[in-house]
Structures are given as structure tokens and as C-alpha cells.
N, C-alpha and C. Protein backbone atom coordinates (compact mmCIF):
# COMPACT_ATOMS: atom_id res chain seq x y z
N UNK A 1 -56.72 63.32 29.95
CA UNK A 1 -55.94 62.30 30.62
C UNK A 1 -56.22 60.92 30.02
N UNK A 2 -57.93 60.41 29.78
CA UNK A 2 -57.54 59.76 28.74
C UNK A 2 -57.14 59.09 28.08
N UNK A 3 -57.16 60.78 27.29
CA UNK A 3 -56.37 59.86 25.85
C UNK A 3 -54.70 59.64 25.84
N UNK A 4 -54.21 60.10 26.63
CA UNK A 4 -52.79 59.81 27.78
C UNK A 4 -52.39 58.52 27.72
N UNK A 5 -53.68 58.02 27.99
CA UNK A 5 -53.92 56.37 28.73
C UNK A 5 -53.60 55.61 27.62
N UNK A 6 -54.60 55.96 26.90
CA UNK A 6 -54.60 54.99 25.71
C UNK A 6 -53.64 55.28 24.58
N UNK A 7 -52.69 56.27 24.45
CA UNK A 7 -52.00 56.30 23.51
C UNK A 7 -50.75 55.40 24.56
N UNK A 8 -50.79 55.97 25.55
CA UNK A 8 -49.55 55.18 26.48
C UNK A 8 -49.86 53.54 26.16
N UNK A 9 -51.06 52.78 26.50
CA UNK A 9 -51.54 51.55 26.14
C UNK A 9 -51.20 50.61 25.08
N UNK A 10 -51.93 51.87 23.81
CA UNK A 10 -51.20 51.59 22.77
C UNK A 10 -49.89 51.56 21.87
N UNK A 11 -49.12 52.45 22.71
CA UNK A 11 -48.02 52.55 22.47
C UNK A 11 -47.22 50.55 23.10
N UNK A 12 -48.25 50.39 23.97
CA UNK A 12 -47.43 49.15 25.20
C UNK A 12 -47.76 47.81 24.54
N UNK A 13 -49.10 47.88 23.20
CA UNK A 13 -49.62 46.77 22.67
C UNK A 13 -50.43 46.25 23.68
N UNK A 14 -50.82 46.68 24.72
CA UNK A 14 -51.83 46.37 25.44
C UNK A 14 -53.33 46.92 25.48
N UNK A 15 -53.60 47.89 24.82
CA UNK A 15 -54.82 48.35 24.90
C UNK A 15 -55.93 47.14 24.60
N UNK A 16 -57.09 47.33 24.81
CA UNK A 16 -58.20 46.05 24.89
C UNK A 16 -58.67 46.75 23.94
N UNK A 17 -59.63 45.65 22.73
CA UNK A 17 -60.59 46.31 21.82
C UNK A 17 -61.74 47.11 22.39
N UNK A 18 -61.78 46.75 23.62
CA UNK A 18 -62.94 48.10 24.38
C UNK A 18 -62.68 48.87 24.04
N UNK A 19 -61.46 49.38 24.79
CA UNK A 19 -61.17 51.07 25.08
C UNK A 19 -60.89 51.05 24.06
N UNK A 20 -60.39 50.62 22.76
CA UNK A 20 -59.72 51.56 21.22
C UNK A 20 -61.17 51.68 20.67
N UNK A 21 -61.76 50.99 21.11
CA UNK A 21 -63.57 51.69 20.25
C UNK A 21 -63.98 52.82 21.15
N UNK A 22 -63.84 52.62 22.00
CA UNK A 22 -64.25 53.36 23.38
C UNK A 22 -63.49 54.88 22.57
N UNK A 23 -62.38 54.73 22.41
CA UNK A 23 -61.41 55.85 22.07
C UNK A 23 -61.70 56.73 20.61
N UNK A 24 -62.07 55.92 19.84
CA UNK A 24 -62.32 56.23 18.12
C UNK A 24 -63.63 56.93 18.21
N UNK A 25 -64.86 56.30 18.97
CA UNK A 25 -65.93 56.90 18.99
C UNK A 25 -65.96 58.16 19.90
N UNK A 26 -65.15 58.46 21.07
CA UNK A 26 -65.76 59.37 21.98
C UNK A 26 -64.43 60.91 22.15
N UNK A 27 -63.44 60.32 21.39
CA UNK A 27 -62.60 60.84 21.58
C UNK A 27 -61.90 61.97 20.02
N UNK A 28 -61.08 62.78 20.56
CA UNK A 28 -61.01 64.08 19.49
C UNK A 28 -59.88 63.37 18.79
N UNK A 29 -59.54 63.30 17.18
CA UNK A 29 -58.09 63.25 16.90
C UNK A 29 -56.69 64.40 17.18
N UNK A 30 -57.60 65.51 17.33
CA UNK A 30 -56.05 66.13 17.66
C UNK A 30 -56.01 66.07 19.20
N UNK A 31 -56.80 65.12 20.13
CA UNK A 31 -56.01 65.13 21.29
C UNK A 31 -55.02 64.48 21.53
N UNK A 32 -55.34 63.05 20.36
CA UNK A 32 -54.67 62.17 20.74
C UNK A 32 -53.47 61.83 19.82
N UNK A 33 -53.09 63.05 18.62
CA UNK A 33 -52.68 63.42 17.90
C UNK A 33 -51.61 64.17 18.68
N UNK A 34 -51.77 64.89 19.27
CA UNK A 34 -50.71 65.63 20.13
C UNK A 34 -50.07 64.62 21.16
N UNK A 35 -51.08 63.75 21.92
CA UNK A 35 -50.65 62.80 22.75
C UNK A 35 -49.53 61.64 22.44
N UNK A 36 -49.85 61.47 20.95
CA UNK A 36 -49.07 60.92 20.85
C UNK A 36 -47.74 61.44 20.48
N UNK A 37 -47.53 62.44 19.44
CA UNK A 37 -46.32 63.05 19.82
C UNK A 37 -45.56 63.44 20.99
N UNK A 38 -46.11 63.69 21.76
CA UNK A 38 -45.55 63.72 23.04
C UNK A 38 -44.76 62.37 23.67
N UNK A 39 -45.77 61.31 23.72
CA UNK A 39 -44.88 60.45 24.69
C UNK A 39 -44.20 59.59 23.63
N UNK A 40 -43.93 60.34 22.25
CA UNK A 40 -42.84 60.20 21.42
C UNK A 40 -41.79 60.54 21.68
N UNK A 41 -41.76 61.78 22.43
CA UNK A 41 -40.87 62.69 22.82
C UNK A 41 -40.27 61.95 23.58
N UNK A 42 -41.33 61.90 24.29
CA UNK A 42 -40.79 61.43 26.10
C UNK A 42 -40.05 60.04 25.42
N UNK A 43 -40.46 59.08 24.75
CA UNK A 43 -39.67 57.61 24.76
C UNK A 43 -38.34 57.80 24.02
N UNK A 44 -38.44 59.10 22.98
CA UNK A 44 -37.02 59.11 21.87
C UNK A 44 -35.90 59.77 23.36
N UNK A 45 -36.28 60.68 24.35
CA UNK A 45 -35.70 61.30 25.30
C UNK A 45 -35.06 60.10 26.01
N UNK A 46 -35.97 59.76 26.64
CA UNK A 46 -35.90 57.66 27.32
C UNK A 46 -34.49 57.46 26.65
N UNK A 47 -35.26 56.82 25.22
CA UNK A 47 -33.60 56.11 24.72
C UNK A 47 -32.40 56.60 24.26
N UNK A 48 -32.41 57.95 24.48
CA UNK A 48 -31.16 59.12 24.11
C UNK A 48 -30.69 58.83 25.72
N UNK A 49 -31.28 59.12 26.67
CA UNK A 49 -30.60 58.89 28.36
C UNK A 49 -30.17 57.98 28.69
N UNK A 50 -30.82 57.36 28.52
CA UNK A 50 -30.27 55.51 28.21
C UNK A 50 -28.91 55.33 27.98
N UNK A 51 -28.98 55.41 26.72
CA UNK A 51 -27.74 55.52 25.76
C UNK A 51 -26.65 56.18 26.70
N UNK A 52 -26.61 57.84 26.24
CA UNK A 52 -25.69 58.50 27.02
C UNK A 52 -25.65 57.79 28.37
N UNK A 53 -25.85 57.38 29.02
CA UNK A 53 -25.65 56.85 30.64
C UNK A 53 -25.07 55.57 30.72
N UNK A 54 -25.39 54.39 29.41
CA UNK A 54 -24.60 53.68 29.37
C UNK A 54 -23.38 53.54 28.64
N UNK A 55 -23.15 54.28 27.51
CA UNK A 55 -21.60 54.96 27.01
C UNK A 55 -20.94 55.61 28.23
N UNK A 56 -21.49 56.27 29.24
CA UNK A 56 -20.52 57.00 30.12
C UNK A 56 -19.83 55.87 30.66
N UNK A 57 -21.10 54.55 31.50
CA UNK A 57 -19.79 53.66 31.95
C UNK A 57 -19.04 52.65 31.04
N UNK A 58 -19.43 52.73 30.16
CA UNK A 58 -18.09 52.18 28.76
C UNK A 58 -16.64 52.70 28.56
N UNK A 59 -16.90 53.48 28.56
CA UNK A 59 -15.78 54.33 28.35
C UNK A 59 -14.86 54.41 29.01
């Protein structure tokens, strides 16, 4: 959960130099390797719904 946090964080430009040391030292790369693909997913999904939902009322 986590590394959830901090890829979400970093994804936001908010993470603090704490936690990204905090993160590099204590933490696995393929967790946060997967983590981040994921809420890749989730944000490319975001702006595909987006989209489609605001073309529907365009149209």
C-alpha cells in the first residue's frame, strides 16, 4: 500500500524528499514498478472517460 502512496504522490509532484528516500532505501523496484503501471492505467482510463463523456455532450 505504500508504495501505492508514493507512486500516487509522485505521480501528483508532491512527494517530500523524506518519503522518496524513505522509498529508494526500504522499498522493492518491482513493487513499485508494477505500481506504477497501474495507476498509469487507471489515469490513461481517467482521460479516455473524460473525453468520451465530454464528446457525448458536444455532439
Amino acid at each position: 500500500m505504500r508504495a501505492f502512496a508514493g507512486v500516487f504522490f509522485a505521480f501528483l509532484g508532491v512527494q517530500s524528499e523524506e518519503n522518496r528516500r524513505y522509498d529508494f532505501a526500504k522499498g522493492r523496484f518491482v513493487v513499485f514498478a508494477v505500481a506504477g503501471l497501474i495507476l498509469t492505467f487507471v489515469l490513461l482510463l481517467t482521460l479516455y472517460g473524460l473525453v468520451q463523456l465530454t464528446m457525448m455532450y458536444v455532439q
